[in-house]
C-alpha atoms as a PDB file:
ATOM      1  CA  UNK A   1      -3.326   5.326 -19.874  1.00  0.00           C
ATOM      2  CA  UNK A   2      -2.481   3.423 -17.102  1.00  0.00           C
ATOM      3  CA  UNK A   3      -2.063   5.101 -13.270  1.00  0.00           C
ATOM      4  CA  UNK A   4      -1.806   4.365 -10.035  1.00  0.00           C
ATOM      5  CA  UNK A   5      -1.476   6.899  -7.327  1.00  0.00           C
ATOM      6  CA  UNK A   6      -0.464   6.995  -4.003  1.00  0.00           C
ATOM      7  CA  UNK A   7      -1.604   9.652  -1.773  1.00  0.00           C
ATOM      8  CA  UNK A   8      -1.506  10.332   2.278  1.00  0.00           C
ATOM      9  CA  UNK A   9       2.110   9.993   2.994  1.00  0.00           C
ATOM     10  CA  UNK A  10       3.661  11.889   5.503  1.00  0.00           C
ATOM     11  CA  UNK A  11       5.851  12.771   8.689  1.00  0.00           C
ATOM     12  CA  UNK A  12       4.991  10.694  12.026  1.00  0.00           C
ATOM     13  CA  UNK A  13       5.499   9.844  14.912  1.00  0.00           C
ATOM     14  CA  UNK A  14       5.988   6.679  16.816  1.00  0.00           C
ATOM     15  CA  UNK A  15       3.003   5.168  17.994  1.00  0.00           C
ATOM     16  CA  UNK A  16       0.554   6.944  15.067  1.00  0.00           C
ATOM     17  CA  UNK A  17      -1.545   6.625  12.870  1.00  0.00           C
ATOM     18  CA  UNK A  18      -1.528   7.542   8.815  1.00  0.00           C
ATOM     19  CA  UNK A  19      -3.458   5.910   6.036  1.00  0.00           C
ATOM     20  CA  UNK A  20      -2.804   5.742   2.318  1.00  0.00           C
ATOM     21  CA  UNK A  21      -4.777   5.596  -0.960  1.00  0.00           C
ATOM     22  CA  UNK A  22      -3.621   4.332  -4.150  1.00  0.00           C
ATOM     23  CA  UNK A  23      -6.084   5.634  -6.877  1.00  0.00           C
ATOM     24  CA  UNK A  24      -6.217   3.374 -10.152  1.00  0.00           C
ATOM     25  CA  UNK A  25      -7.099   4.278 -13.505  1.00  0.00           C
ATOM     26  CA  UNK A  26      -7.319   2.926 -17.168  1.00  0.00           C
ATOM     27  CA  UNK A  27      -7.654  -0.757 -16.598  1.00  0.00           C
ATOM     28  CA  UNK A  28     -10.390  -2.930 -14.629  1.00  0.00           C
ATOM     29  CA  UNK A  29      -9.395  -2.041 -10.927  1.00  0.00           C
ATOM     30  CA  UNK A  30     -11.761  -4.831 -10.032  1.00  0.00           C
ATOM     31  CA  UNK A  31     -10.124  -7.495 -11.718  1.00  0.00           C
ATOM     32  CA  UNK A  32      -6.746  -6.614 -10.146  1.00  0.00           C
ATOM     33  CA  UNK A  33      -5.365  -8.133  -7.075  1.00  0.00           C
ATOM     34  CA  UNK A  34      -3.755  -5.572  -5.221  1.00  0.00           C
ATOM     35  CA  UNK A  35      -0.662  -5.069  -2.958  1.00  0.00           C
ATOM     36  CA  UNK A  36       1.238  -2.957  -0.994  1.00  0.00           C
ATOM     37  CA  UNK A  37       5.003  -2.627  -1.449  1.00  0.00           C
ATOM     38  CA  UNK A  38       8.191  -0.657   0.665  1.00  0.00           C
ATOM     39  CA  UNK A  39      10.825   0.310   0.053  1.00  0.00           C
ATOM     40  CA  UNK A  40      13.353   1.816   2.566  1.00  0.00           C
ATOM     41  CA  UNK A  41      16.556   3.366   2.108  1.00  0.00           C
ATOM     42  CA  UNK A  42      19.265   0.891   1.354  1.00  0.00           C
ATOM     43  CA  UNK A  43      17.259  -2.169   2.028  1.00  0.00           C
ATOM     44  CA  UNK A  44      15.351  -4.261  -1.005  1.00  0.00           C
ATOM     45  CA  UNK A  45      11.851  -3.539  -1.905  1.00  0.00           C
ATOM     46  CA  UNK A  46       9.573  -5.452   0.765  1.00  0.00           C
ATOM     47  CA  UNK A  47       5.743  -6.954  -0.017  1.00  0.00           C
ATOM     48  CA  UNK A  48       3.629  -6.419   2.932  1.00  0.00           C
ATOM     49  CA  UNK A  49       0.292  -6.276   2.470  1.00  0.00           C
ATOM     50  CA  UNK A  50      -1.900  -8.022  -0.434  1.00  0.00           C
ATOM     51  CA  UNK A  51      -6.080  -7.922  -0.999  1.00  0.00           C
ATOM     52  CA  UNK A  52      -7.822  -9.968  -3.393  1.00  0.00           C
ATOM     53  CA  UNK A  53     -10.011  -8.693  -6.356  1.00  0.00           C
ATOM     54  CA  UNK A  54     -12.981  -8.737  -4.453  1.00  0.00           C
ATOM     55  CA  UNK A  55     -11.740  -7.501  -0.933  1.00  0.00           C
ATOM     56  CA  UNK A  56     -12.318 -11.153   0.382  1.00  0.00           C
ATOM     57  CA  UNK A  57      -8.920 -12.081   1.452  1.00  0.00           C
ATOM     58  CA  UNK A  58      -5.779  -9.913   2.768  1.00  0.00           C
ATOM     59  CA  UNK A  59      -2.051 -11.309   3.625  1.00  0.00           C
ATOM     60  CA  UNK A  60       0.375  -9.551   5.379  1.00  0.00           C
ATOM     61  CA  UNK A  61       4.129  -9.849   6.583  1.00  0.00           C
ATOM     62  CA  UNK A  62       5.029 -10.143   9.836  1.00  0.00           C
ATOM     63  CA  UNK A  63       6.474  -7.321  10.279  1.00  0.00           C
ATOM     64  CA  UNK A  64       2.994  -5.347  10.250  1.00  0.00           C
ATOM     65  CA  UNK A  65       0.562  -7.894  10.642  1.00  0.00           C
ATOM     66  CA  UNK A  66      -2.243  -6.736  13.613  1.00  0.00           C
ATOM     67  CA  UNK A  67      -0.759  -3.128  12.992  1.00  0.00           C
ATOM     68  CA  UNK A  68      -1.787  -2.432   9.264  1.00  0.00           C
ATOM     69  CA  UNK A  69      -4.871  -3.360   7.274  1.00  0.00           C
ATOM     70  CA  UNK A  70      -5.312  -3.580   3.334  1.00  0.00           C
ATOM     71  CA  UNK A  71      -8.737  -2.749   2.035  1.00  0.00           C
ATOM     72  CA  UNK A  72     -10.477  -1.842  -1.305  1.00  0.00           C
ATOM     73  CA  UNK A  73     -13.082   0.030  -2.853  1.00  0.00           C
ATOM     74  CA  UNK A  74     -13.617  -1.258  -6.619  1.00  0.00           C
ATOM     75  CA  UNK A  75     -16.398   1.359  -6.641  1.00  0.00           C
ATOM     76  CA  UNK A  76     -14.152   3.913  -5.984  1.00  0.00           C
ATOM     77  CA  UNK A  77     -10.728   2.034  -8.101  1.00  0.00           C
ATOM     78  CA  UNK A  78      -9.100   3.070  -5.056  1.00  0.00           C
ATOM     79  CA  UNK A  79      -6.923   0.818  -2.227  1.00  0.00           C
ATOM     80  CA  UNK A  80      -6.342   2.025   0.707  1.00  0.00           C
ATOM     81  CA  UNK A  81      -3.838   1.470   3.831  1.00  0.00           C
ATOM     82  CA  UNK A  82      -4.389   1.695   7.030  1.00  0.00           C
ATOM     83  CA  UNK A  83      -1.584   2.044   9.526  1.00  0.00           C
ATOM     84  CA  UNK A  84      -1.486   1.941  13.108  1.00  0.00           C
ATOM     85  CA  UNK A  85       0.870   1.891  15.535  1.00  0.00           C
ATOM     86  CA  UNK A  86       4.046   3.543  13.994  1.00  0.00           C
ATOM     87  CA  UNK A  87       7.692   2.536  14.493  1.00  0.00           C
ATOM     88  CA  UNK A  88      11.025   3.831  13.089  1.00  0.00           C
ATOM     89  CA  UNK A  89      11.734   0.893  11.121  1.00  0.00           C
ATOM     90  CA  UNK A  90       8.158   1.735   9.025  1.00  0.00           C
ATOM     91  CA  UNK A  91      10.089   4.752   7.665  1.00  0.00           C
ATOM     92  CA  UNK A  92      10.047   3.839   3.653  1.00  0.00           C
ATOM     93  CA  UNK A  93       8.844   4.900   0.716  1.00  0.00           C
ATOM     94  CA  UNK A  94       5.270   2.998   0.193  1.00  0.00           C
ATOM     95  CA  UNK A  95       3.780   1.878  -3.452  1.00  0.00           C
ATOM     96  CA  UNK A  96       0.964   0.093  -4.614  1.00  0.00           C
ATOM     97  CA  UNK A  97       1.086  -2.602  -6.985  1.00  0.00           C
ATOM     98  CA  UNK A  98      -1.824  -4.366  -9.510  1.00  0.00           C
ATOM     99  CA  UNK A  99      -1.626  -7.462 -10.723  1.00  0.00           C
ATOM    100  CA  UNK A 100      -3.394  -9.414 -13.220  1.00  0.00           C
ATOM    101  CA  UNK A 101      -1.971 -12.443 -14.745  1.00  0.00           C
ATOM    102  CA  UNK A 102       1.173 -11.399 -16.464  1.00  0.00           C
ATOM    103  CA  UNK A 103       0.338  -7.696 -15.971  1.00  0.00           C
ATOM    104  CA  UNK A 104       1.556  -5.336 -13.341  1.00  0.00           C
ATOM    105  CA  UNK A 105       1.494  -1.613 -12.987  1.00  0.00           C
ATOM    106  CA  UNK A 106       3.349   0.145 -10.307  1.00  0.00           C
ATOM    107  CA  UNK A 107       2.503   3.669  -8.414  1.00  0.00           C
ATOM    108  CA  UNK A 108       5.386   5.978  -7.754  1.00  0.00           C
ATOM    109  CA  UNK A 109       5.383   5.796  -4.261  1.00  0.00           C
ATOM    110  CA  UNK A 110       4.461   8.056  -1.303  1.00  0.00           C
ATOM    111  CA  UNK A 111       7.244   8.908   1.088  1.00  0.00           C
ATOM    112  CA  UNK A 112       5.963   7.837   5.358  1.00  0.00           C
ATOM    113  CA  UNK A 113       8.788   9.182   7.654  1.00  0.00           C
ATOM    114  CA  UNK A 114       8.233   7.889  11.318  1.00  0.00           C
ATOM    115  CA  UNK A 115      10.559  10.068  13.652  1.00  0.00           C
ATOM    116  CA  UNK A 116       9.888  12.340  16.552  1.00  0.00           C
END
């Protein structure tokens, strides 16, 4: 059965720190590319962050580039993200995506609040 996981969300404050983990299971984690997805209330579902199979190459939006970073573990079938730097407007529910070809399989999201 396929799963994906997200773990580490929480309340924030502005300027701060708080990483996530997105645990995979039942497929080849390593063949996945894997991406990072928000969604806040009212607003579409935003791509920010994406990490090739191997770890070798990360993209991210504007809107968070310098402040997050996307990494991997294939040992572990685990992506993480690190975020630094926390405003307001991060506020969102955050989920992890895998993709392979045609295939993709979706976490269930991990709430990140950002208020003082």
């Amino acid at each position: 059965q396929v799963q994906l996981v997200e773990s580490g969300g929480d309340l924030v404050q502005p300027g701060g720190s708080l990483s996530l983990s997105c645990a995979a299971s039942g497929f080849t984690f390593s063949t996945y590319a894997m991406f990072w997805f928000r969604q806040a209330p009212g607003k579409e579902r935003e791509l920010f962050a994406a990490i090739t199979t191997d770890g070798g190459r990360t993209r991210y939006a504007d809107s968070v580039k310098g402040r997050f970073t996307i990494s991997r573990d294939n040992a572990k079938n685990t992506v993480y993200l690190q975020m630094n730097s926390l405003k307001s407007e991060d506020t969102a529910v955050y989920y992890c995506k895998a993709n392979w070809g045609p295939y993709d399989y979706w976490g269930q999201g991990t709430q990140v609040t950002v208020s003082s």
